[in-house]
Each structure stands twice: as C-alpha cells, then as structure tokens.
Protein backbone atom coordinates (compact mmCIF):
# COMPACT_ATOMS: atom_id res chain seq x y z
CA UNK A 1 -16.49 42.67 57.96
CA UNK A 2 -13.43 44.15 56.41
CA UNK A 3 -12.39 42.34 52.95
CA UNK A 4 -8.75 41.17 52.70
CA UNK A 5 -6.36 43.51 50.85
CA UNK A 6 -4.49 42.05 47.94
CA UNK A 7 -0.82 41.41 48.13
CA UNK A 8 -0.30 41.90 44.17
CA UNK A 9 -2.80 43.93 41.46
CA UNK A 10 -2.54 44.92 38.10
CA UNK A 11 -3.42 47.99 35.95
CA UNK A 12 -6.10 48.20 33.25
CA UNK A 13 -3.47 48.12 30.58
CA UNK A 14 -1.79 44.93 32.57
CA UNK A 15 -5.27 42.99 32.95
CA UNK A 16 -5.69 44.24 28.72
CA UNK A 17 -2.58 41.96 28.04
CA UNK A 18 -2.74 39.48 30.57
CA UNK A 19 -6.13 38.91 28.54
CA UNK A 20 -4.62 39.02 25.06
CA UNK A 21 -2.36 36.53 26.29
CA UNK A 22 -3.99 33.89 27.66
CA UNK A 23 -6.14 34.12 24.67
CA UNK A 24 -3.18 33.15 22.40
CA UNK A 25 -1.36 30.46 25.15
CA UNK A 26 -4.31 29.25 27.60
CA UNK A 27 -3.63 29.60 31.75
CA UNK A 28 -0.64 31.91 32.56
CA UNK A 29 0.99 32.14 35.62
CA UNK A 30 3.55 35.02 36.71
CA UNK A 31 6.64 34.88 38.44
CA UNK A 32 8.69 37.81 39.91
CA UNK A 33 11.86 37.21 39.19
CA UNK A 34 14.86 37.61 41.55
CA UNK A 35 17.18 39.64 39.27
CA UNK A 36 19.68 37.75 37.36
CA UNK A 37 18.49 38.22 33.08
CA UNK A 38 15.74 39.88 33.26
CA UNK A 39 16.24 41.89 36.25
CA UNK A 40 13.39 41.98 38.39
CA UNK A 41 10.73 41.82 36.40
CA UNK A 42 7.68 39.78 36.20
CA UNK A 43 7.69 37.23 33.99
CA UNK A 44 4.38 35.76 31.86
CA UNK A 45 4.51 31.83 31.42
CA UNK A 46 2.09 29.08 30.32
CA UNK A 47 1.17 27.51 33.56
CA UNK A 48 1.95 24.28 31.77
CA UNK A 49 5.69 25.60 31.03
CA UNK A 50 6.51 26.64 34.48
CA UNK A 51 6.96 24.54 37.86
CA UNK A 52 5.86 26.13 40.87
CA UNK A 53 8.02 24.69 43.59
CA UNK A 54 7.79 24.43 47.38
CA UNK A 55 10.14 27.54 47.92
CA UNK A 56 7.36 29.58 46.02
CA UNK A 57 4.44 31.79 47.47
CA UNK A 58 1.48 32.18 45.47
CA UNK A 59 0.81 36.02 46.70
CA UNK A 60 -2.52 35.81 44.77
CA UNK A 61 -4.28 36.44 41.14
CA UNK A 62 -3.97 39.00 38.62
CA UNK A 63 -6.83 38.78 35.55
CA UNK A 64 -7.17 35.33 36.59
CA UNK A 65 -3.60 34.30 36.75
CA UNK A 66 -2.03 32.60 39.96
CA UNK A 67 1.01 35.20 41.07
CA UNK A 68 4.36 33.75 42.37
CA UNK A 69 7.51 34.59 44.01
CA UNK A 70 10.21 32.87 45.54
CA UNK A 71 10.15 33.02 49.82
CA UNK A 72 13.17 34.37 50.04
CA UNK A 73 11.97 37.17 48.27
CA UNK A 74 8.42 37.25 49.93
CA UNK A 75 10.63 37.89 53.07
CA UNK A 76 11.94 40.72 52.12
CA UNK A 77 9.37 42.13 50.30
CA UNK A 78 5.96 40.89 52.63
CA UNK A 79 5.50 44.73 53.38
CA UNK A 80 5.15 45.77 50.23
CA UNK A 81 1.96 46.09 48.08
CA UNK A 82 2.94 45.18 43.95
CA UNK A 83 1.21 46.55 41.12
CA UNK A 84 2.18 45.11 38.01
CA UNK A 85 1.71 47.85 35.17
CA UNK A 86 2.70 47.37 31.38
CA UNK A 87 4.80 49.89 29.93
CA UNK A 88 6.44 50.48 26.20
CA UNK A 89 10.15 48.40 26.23
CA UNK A 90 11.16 44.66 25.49
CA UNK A 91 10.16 42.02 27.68
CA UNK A 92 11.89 39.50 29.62
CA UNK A 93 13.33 37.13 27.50
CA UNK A 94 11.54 34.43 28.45
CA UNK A 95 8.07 35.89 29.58
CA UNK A 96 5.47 35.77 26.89
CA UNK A 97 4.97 39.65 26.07
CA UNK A 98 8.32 39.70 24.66
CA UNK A 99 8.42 40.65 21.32
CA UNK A 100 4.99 43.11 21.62
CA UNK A 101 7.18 46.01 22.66
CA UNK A 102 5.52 46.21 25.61
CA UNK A 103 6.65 45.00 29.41
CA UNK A 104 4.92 44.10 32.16
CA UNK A 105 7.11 46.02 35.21
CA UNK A 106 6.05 45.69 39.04
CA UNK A 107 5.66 49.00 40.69
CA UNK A 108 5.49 48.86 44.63
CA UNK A 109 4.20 50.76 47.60
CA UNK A 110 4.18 49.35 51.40
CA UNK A 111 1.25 48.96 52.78
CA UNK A 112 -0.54 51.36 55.07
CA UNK A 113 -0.70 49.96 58.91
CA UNK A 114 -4.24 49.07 58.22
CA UNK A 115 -3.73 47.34 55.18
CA UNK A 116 -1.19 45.75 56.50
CA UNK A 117 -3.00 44.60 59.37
CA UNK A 118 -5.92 42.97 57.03
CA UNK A 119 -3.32 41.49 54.64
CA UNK A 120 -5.41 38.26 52.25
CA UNK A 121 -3.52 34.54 53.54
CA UNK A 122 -0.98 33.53 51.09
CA UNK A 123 -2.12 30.14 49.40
C-alpha cells in the first residue's frame, strides 16, 4: 500500500522553531497568507488567537501544527508541494517568530504525476 504524500512539510531548522515556539505559546497553527502585509508568507499563531473559517483548507501538519490556507488559494496552488523553511530576515508582523530574526518562508515544487496521483485528503 502506497502512503499518502503530504501537501505541506517543513525543514529541520522549521520543525527546530516550530518547537521553540510552541514551547513559549502552547498549540500553533499556520496560515499562508494571501499577500497583502506580509506578502506571502506563512504566518505562526496561537491556535487560540486565530479563527479557522469555512473558506480555509487544513492542507495538513507541520511539527504538530494544523496547516491552513484560504480555498481560493488552495485552487490555485493544489499542484504544488510547500516546504516551509526558516531563513535569517524579520518575520511577518503578526506571526510569532517575529522579532528572532529569523522567518519562516514557503518554498514550493509541483508535484511529480505520481505524487500527485497519491495526494493525503485535505481535512
């Protein structure tokens, strides 16, 4: 049996500060943002501090933490495979690494045919 392939994963160095984070705040969600602010990056919240909402798609987990993004987004981006990767640079304003000078940044590849064609369910 062929195991589903993740929609979103992280890096060591990502899963590293996911950790240190929910260490310091609890359960953490993430949320890839649109644009607007903060670009498009993914933002770090309490899960307590952010409502999910019915035009959101939970794409899956990261270091234990659920992983959102809008559906109009998901649309155009369904294809592709995210890897959320910390780099040196300021955070998003509102997500919770900000002020670390460090970033959590999605990187992005589409997925191969086969992947693609054993894709895990959205929940």
């Amino acid at each position: 049996m062929t195991m589903p392939v993740a929609r979103v994963t992280a890096t060591a160095a990502a899963e590293e500060l996911v950790r240190t984070l929910q260490a310091e705040h609890g359960a953490l969600l993430f949320h890839q943002s649109g644009g607007c602010c903060d670009g498009s990056s993914p933002m770090c919240y309490p899960q307590s501090d952010f409502m999910v909402g019915d035009s959101d798609v939970r794409l899956g987990d990261i270091a234990g933490a659920p992983f959102y993004m809008s559906r109009a987004q998901f649309e155009y981006w369904q294809h592709t495979h995210l890897i959320i990767d910390v780099v040196p640079g300021r955070g998003g304003m509102f997500s919770l690494e900000n002020g670390r000078e460090l970033r959590f940044l999605t990187r992005s590849r589409l997925f191969t045919p086969e992947e693609a064609a054993n894709l895990a369910p959205l929940s």
